[in-house]
Protein backbone atom coordinates (compact mmCIF):
# COMPACT_ATOMS: atom_id res chain seq x y z
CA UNK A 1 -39.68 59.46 -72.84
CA UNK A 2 -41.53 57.38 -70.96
CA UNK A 3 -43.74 54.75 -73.75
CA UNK A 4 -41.70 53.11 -76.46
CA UNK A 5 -40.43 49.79 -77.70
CA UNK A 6 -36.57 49.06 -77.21
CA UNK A 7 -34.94 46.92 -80.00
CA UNK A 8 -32.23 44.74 -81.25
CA UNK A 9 -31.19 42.91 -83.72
CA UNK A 10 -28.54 40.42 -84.68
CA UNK A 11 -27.16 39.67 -88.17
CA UNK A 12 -26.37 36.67 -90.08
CA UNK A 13 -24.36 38.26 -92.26
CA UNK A 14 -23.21 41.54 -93.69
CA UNK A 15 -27.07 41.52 -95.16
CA UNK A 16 -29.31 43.84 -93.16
CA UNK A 17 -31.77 41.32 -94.03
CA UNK A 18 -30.27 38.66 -92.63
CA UNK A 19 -31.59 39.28 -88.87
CA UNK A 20 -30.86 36.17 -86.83
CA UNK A 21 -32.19 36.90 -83.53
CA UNK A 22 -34.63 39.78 -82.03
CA UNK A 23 -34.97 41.08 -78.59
CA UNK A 24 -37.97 44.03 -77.18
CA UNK A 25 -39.02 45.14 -74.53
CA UNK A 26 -42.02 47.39 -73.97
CA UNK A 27 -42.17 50.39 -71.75
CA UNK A 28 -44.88 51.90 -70.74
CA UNK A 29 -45.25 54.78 -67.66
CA UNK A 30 -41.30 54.41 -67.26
CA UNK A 31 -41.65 50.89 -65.78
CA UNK A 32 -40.72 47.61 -68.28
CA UNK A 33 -43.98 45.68 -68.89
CA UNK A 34 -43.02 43.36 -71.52
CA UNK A 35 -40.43 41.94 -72.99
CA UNK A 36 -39.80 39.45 -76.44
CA UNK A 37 -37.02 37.44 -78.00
CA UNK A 38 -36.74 34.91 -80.26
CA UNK A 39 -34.47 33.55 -82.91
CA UNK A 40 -35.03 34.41 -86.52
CA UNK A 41 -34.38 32.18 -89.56
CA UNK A 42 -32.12 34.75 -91.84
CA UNK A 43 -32.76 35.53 -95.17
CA UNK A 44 -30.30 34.99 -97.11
CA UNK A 45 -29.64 31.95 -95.33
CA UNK A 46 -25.60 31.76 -94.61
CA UNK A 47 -24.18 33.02 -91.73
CA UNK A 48 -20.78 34.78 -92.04
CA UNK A 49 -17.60 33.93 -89.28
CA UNK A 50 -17.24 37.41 -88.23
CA UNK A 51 -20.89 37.66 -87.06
CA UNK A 52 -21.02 34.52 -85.39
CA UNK A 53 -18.01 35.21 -83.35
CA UNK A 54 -19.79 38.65 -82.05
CA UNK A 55 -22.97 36.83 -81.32
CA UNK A 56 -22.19 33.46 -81.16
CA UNK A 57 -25.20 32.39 -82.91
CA UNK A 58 -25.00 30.06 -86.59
CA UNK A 59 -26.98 27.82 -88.44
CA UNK A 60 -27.61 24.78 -86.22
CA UNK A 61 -29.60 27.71 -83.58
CA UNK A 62 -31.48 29.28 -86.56
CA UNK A 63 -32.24 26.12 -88.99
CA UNK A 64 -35.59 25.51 -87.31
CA UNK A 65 -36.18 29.20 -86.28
CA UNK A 66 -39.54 30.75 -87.71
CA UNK A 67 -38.60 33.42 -90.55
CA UNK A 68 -39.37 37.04 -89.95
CA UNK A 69 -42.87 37.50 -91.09
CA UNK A 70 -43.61 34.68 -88.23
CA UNK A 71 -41.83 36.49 -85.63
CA UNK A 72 -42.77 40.08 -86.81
CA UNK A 73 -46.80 39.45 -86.47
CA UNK A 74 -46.24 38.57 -82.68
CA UNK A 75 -44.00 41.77 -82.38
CA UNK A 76 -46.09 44.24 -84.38
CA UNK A 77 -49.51 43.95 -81.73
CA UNK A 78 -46.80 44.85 -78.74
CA UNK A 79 -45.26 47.78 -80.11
CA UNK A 80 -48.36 49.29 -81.83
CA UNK A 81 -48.52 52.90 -81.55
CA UNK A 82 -45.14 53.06 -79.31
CA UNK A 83 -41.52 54.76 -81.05
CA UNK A 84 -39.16 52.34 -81.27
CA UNK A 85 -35.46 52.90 -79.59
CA UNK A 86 -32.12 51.26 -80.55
CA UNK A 87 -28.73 51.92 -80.02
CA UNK A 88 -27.33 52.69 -82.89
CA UNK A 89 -31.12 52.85 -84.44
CA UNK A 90 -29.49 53.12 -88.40
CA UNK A 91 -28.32 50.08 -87.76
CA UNK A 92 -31.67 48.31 -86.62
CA UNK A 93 -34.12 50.24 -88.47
CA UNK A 94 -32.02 49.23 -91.93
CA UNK A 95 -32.53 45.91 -90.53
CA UNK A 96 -35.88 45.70 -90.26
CA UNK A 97 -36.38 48.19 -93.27
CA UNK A 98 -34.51 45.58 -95.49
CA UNK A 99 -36.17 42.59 -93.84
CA UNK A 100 -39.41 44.30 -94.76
CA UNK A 101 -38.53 44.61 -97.96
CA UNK A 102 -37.19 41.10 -98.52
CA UNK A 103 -40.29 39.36 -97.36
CA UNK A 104 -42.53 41.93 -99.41
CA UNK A 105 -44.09 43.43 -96.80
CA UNK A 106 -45.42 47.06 -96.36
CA UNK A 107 -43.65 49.06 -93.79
CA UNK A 108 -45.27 50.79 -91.21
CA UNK A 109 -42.89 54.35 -90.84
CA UNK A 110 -41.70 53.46 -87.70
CA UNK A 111 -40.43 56.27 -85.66
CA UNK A 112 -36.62 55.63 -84.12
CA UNK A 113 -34.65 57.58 -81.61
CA UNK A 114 -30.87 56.70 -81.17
CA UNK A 115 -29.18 56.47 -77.87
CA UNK A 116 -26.04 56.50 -79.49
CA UNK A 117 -26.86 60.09 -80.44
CA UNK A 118 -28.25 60.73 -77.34
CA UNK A 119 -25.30 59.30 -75.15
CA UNK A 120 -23.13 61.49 -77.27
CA UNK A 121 -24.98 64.32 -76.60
CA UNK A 122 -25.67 63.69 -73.01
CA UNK A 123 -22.28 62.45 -71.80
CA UNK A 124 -19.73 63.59 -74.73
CA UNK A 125 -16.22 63.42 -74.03
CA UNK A 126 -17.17 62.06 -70.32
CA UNK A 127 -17.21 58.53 -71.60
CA UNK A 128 -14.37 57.02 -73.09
CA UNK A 129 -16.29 55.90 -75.75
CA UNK A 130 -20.49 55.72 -76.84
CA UNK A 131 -20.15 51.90 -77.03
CA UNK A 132 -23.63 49.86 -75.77
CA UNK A 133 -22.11 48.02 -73.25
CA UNK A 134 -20.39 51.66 -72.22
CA UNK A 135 -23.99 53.76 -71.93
CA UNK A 136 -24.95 51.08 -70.23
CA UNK A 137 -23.10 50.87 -67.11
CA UNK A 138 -22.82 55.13 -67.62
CA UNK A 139 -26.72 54.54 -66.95
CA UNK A 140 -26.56 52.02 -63.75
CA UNK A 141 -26.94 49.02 -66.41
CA UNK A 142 -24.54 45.60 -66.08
CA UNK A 143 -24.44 44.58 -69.45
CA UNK A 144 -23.52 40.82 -68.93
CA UNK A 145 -24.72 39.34 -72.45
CA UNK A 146 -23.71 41.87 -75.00
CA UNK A 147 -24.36 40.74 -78.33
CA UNK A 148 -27.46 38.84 -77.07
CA UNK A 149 -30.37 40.91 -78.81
CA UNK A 150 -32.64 41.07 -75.66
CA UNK A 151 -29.42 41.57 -73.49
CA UNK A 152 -29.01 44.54 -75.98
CA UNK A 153 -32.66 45.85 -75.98
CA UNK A 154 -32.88 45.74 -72.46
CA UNK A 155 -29.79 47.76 -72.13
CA UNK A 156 -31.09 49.80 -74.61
CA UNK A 157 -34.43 50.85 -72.63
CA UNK A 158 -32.30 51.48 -69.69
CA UNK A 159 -30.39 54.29 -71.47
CA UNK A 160 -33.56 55.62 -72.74
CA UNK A 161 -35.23 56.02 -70.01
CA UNK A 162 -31.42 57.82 -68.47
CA UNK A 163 -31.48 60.25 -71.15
CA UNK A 164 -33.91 60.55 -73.57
C-alpha cells in the first residue's frame, strides 16, 4: 500500500464522540506528503481523568478548539479518494463514525485497514506484544509522543507502509 491517509484520534471521554484531538498524514507514492493536526472541541463536552492522564489533554486545551465539523471540512479535501489506516482502526473509525453521527452529518464509507491486525499477522508471537508504540519501533519508528494523535498517525503510516 502505497496511497492512503493515516489517522488518530484522541478521546475526551469514554464517548467515541468525544474526539479531542486529530492527527493525518497523507501518503502518496510511499513518501509522506502531508500531514494535519489540530485540537477538537469534544462533544459531549467533559473530559474524563483516565483519558486525560493517557493524553494529557483537558478542557483549558480544547475550550476554544473548533468542533468537528470545522476541523473535518479541512480534513475531508486531503484524504479524498485515499483508504484511511489506524492502529487499532475499530477504535478510530467508531470515532469518527459516532462523531459523524453526533453532528448529523452523512458519512462517506470510508475504507479502514488495521495495523494492529496486520502487525499480528506479520510479526505474531515475535513481538512481545501488538502495542502502537511496539509496531512502531518493530518497523524502524521512535515513538517519542505516544498518545499525541499526530505522534500516533505518523507512527501509524510508518507501520503501513512496513507491512501492509
Amino acid at each position: 500500500m502505497t496511497d492512503f491517509a493515516a489517522i488518530d484520534f484522541e478521546t475526551a471521554n469514554e464517548q467515541p464522540s468525544s474526539v479531542c484531538s486529530v492527527g493525518v498524514v497523507i501518503v502518496r507514492g510511499g513518501e509522506v506528503v502531508d500531514t494535519f493536526y489540530s485540537l477538537i472541541h469534544p462533544e459531549p463536552e467533559y473530559y474524563q481523568w483516565f483519558c486525560q492522564r493517557v493524553h494529557g489533554l483537558s478542557e483549558a486545551d480544547t475550550d476554544d478548539a473548533p468542533v468537528f465539523p470545522r476541523v473535518w471540512a479541512q480534513i475531508a479535501p486531503r484524504i479524498d479518494g485515499l483508504p484511511l489506516v489506524a492502529h487499532n482502526a475499530r477504535f478510530d473509525e467508531g470515532c469518527l463514525k459516532a462523531a459523524f453521527r453526533v453532528y448529523q452529518m452523512d458519512y462517506p464509507d470510508y475504507r479502514f485497514y488495521d495495523t494492529l491486525t496486520a502487525s499480528r499477522r506479520c510479526f505474531g508471537h515475535r513481538l512481545p506484544n501488538h502495542q502502537l508504540q511496539t509496531v512502531a519501533a518493530a518497523c524502524g519508528f521512535d515513538l517519542t509522543r505516544h498518545h499525541h494523535a499526530l505522534a500516533d498517525a505518523e507512527a501509524c503510516a510508518r507501520i503501513a507502509l512496513e507491512i501492509l
